[in-house]
Protein backbone atom coordinates (compact mmCIF):
# COMPACT_ATOMS: atom_id res chain seq x y z
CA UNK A 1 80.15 148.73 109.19
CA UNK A 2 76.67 148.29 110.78
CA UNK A 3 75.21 147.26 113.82
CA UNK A 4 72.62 144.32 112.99
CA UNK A 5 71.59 144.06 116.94
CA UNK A 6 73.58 144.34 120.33
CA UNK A 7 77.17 142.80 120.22
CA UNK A 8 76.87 141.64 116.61
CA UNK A 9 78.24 143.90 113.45
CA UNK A 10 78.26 143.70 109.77
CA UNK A 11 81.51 144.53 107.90
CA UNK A 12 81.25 145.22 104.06
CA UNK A 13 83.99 146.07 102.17
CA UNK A 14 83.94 146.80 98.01
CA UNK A 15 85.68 144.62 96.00
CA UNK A 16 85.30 146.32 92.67
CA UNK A 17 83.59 145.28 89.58
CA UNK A 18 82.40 142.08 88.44
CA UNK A 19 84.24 141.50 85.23
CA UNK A 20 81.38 138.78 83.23
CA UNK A 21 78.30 141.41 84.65
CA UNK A 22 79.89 144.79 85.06
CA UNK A 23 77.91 144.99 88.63
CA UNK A 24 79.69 146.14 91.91
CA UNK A 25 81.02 143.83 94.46
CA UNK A 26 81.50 143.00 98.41
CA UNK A 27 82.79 141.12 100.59
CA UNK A 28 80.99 140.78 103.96
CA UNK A 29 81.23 139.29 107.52
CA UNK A 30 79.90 139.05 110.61
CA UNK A 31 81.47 139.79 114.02
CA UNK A 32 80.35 140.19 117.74
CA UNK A 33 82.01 142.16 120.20
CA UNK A 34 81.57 146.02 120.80
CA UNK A 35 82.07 149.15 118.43
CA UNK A 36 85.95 149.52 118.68
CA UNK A 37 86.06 145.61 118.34
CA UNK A 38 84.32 145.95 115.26
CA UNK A 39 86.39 148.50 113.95
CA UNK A 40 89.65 146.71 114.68
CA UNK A 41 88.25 144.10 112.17
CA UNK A 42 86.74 146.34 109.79
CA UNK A 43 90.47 147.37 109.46
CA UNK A 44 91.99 143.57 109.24
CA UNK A 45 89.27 142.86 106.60
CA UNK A 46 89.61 145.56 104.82
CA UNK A 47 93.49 145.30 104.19
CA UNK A 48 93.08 141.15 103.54
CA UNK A 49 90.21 141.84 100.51
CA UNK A 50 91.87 144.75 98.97
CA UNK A 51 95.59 143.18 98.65
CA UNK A 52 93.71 140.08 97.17
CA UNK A 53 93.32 136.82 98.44
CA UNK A 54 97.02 134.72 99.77
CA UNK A 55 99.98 134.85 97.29
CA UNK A 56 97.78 136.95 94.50
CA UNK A 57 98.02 140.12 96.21
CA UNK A 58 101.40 139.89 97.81
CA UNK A 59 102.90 139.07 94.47
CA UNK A 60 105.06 141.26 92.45
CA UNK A 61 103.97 142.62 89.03
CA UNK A 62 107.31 141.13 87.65
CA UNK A 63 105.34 137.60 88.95
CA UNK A 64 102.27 138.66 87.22
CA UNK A 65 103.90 139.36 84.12
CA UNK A 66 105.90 136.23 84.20
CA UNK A 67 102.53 133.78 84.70
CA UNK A 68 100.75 135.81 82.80
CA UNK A 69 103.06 135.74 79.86
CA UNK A 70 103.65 131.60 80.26
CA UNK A 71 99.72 131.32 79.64
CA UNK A 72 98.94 133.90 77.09
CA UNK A 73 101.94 133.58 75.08
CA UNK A 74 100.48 129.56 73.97
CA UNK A 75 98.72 131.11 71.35
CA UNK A 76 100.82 133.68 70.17
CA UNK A 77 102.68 134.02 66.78
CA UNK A 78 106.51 133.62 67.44
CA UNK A 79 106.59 137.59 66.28
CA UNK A 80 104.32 138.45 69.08
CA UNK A 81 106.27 136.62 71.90
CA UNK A 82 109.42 138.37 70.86
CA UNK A 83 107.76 141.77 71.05
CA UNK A 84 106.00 141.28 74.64
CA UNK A 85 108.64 139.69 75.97
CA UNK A 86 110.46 142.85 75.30
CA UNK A 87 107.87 145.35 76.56
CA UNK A 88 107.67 142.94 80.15
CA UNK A 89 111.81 143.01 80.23
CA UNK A 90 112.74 146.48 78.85
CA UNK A 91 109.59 148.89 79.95
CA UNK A 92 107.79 147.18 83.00
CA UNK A 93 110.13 145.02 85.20
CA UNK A 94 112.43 147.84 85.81
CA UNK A 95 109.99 150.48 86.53
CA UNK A 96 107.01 148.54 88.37
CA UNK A 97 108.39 144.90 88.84
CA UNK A 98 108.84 145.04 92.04
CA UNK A 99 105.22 146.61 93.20
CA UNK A 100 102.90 144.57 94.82
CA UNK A 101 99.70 143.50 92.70
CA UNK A 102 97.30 144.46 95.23
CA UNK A 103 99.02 148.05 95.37
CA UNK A 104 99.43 149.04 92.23
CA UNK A 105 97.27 152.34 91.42
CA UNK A 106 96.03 154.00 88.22
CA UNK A 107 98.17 157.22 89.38
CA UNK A 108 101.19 154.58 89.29
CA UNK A 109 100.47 153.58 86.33
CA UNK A 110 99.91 157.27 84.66
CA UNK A 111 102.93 157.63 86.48
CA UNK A 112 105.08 155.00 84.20
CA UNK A 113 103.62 156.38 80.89
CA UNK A 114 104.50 159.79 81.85
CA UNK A 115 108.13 158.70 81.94
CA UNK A 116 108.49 156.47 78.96
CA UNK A 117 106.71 158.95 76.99
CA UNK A 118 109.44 161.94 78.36
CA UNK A 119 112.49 159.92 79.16
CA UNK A 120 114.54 160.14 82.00
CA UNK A 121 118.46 159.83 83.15
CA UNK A 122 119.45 160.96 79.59
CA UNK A 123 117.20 157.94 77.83
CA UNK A 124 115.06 159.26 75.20
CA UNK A 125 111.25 159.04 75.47
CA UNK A 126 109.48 156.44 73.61
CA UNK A 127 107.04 157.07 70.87
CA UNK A 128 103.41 157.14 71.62
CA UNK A 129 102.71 153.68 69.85
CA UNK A 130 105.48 151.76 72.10
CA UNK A 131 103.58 153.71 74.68
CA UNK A 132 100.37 152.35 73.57
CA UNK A 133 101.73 148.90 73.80
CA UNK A 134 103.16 148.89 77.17
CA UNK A 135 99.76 149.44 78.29
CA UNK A 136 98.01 146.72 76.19
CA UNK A 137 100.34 144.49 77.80
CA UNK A 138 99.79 145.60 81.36
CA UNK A 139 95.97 145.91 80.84
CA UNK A 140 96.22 142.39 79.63
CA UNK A 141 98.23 140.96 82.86
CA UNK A 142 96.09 142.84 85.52
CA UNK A 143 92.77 141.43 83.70
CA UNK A 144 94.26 137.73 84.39
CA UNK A 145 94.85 138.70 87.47
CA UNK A 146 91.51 139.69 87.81
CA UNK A 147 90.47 136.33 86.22
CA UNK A 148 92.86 134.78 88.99
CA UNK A 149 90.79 136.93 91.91
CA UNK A 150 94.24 138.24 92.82
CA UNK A 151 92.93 142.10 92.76
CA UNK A 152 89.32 142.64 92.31
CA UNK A 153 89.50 146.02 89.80
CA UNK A 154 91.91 146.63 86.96
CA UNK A 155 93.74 150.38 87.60
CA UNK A 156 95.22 150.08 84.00
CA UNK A 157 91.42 150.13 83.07
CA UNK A 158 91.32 153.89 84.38
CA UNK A 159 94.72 154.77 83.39
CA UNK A 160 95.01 157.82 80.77
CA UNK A 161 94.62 156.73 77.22
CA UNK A 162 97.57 156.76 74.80
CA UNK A 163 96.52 157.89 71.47
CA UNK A 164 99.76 157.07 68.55
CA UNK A 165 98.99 158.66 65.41
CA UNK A 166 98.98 156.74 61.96
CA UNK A 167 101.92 156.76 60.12
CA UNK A 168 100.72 157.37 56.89
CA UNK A 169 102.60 155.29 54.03
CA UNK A 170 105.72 156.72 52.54
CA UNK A 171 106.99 155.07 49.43
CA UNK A 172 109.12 155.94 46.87
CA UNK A 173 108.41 157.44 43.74
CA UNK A 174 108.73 156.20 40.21
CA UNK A 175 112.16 158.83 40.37
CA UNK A 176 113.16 157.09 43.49
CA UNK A 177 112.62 153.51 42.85
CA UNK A 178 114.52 153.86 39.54
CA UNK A 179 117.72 155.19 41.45
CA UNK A 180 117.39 152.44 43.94
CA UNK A 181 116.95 149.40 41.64
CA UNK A 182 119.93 150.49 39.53
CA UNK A 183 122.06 151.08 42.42
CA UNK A 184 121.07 148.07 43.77
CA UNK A 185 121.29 145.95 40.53
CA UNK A 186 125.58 147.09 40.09
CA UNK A 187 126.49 146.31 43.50
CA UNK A 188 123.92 143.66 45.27
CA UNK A 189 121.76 141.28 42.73
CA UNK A 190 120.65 139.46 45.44
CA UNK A 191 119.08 141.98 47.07
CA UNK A 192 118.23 143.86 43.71
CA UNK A 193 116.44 140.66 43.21
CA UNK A 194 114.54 140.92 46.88
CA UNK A 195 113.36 144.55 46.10
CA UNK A 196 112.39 143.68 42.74
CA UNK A 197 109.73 141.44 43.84
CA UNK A 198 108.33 143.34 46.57
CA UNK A 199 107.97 145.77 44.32
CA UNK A 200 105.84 143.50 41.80
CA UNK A 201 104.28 141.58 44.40
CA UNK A 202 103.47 144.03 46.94
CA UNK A 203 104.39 141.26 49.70
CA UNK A 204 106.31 142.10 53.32
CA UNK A 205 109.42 141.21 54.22
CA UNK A 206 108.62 138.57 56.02
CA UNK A 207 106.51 136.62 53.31
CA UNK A 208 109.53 137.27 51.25
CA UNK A 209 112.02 135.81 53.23
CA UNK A 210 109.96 132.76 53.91
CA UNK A 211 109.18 131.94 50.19
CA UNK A 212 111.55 128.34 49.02
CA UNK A 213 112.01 127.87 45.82
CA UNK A 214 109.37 125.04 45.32
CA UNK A 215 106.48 128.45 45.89
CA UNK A 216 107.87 129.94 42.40
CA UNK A 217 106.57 128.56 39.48
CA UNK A 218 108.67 130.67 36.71
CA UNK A 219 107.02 128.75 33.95
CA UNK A 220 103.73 129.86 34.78
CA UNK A 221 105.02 133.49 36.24
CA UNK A 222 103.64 132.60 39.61
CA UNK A 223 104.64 132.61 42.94
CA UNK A 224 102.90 131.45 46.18
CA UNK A 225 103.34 132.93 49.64
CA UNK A 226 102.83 130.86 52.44
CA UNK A 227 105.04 131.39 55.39
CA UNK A 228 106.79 133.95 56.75
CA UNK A 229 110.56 134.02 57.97
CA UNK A 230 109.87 136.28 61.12
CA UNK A 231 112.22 137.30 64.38
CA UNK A 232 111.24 134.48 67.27
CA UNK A 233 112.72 134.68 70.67
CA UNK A 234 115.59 132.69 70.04
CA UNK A 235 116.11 133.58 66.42
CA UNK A 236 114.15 133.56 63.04
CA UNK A 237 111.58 130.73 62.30
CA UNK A 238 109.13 130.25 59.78
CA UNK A 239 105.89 130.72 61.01
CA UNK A 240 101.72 131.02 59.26
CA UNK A 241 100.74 133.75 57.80
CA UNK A 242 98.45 136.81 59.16
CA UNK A 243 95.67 134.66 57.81
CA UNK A 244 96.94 131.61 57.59
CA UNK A 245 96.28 131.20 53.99
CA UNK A 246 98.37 131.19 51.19
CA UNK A 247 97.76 133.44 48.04
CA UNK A 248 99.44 133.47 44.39
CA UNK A 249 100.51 136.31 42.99
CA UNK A 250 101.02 136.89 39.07
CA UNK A 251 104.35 137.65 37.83
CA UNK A 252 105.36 140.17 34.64
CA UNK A 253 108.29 139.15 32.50
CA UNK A 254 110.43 141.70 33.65
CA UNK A 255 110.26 139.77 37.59
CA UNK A 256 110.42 136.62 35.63
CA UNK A 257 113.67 137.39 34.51
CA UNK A 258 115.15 138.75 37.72
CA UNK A 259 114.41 135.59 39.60
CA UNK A 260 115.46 133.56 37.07
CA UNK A 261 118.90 135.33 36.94
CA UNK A 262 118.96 135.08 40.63
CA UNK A 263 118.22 131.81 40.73
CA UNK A 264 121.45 131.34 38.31
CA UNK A 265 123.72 132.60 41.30
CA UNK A 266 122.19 130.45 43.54
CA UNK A 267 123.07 127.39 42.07
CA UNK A 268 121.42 123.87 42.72
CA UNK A 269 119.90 124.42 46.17
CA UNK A 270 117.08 122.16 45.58
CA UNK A 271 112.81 122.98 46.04
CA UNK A 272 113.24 123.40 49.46
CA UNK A 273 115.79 125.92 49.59
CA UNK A 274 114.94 129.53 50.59
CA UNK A 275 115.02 131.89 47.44
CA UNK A 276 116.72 135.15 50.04
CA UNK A 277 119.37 132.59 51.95
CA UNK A 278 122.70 132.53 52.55
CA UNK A 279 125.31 131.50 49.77
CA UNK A 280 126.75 129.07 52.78
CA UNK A 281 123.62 127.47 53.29
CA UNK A 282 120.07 127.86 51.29
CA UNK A 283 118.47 126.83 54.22
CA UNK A 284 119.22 129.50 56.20
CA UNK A 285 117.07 132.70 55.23
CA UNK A 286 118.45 136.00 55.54
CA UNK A 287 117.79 137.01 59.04
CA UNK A 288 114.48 139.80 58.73
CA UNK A 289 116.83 142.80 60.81
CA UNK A 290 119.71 142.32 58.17
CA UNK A 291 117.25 142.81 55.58
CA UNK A 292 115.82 145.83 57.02
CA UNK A 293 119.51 147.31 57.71
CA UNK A 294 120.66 145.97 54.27
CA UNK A 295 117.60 148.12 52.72
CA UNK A 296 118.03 151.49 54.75
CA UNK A 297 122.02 151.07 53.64
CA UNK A 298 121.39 151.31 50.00
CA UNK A 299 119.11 154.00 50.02
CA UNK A 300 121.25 156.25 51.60
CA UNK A 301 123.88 154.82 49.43
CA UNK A 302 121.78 155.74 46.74
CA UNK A 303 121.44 159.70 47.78
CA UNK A 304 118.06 159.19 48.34
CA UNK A 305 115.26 160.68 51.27
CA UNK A 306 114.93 158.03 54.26
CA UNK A 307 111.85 155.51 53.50
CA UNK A 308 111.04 151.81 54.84
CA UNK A 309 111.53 148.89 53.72
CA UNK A 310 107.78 148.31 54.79
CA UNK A 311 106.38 151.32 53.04
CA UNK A 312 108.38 150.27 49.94
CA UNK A 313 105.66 147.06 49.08
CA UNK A 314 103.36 150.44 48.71
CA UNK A 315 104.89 150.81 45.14
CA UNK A 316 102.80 148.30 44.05
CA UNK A 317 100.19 150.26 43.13
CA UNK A 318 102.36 151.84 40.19
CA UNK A 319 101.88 149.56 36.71
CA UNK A 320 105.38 147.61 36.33
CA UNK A 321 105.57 149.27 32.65
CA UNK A 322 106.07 153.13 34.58
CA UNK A 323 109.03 152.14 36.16
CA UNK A 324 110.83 149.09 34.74
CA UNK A 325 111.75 150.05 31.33
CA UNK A 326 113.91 153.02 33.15
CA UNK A 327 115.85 150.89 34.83
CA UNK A 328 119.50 150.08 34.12
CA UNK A 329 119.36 148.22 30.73
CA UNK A 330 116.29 148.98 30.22
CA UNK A 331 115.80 145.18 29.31
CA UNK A 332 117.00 147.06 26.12
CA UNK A 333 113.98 149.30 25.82
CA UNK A 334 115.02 152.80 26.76
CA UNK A 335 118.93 152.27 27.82
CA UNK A 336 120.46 153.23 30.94
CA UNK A 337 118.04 155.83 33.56
């Protein structure tokens, strides 16, 4: 506040920082009247800017997060909508839902990781990498709202920075993969079948759950991935790839023969039907979580250390011939492992 000349005052009040120029800003008016008039303003002004301008700053973060989500989420893969969706209705609705825009602070905010990171009431802490995506989300919302002029600085911009550390691949060895196929080759072909080729292909689960029968080519040993069969938010769909490209991958004889068995089973399901599907129904893909669940059952069934299903298209890296000729049968090479 400064006096320009008798009875008249100018009121300035920071606004934060100009998100396209990085430069600070105001907001400024003049007022006449005398020194405690003045301040009275000052005070009004002050608390008007800083809780934003009408229903921005008087809105919840839970109403942030909701229009923020219905805008951003356009875009998105139907993976990615799951998984924020999840982070706005399990980590920040209950704990900061309720705060006003305009008065949520970076200490808040440090706050919140603090006790996701440790737990609390008798719920374990969450990793460092959910951690870490809590606060992309967050940052995200609070920069639309910046966008929106509903708060004029972001306070998950200052907040502490969550470092995760890489989880470093983990897959099987030769030893391993061995027990697992034959275990998996007595008691569930189907999914022998499914671990088979993501061994040989190196593809993820969800590429493998979205191939149909018209992408294999056993003739030529080939087989084309171009979807994946991924968790949406009501359910699995089949959505693009990462890249949106498809690629063809080479297949040994070994593979050949494992689809074609598996093929076999399935029956006449026709081009379009999914190669991993239900016996009920081919065009119904195994769900991607029963997969997973499926996958961590037999290797403990198996007698074998704790690995993922994601770190298991790793073995790809081994030749086919170090492994497959040790597998029950042998493909009557070298007999039974």
């Amino acid at each position: 506040m400064r006096q320009r000349s008798v009875g008249s005052w100018e009121l300035r009040v920071y606004v934060g920082v100009d998100p396209g120029t990085g430069r600070r800003r105001y907001r400024s008016k003049t007022v006449r009247g005398n020194r405690a008039d003045a301040e009275r303003e000052l005070v009004d002004f002050a608390d008007r800017v800083g809780h934003g301008l009408g229903v921005g700053g008087r809105a919840t973060v839970g109403e942030l997060l909701d229009r923020w989500f219905a805008l951003a989420s356009l875009s998105w893969a139907p993976t990615t909508v799951r998984q924020t969706r999840s982070i706005v209705d399990r980590h920040l609705r209950p704990h900061i839902g309720r705060v006003p825009v305009g008065e949520l602070t970076t200490a808040d905010i440090d706050a919140l990781y603090v006790k996701l990171l440790t737990g609390s009431d008798g719920v374990k802490g969450l990793s460092g990498g959910t951690v870490q995506r809590v606060h992309v989300v967050l940052r995200s919302a609070l920069a639309q709202a910046m966008r929106w002029e509903w708060i004029w600085d972001n306070p998950a911009a200052h907040a502490a920075k969550i470092v995760a550390p890489n989880r470093e691949p983990n897959p099987p060895s030769v030893e391993e993969l061995v027990a697992l196929l034959d275990y998996l080759e007595a008691r569930d072909p189907a999914l022998h079948a499914f671990v088979v080729v993501a061994a040989t292909t190196g593809a993820r689960r969800a590429q493998l759950l979205g191939l149909r029968w018209r992408n294999v080519d056993l003739d030529s040993a080939r087989v084309s991935f171009s979807a994946g069969w991924v968790e949406g938010p009501n359910g699995p769909v089949l959505a693009h790839t990462k890249t949106r490209r498809h690629h063809v991958v080479e297949l040994d004889i070994h593979t050949v023969e494992v689809l074609a068995a598996h093929r076999d089973r399935c029956g006449d399901v026709g081009r379009d039907g999914f190669v991993f599907a239900s016996p009920a129904d081919a065009m119904a893909a195994w769900k991607p979580n029963w997969v997973t669940k499926a996958f961590g059952r037999a290797v403990r069934g198996a007698g074998l250390r704790s690995f993922r299903l994601h770190d298991y298209a790793d073995v790809r890296v081994m030749p086919t011939s170090a492994w497959r000729p040790l597998c029950r049968g042998g493909f009557g090479l070298l007999g039974s492992a």
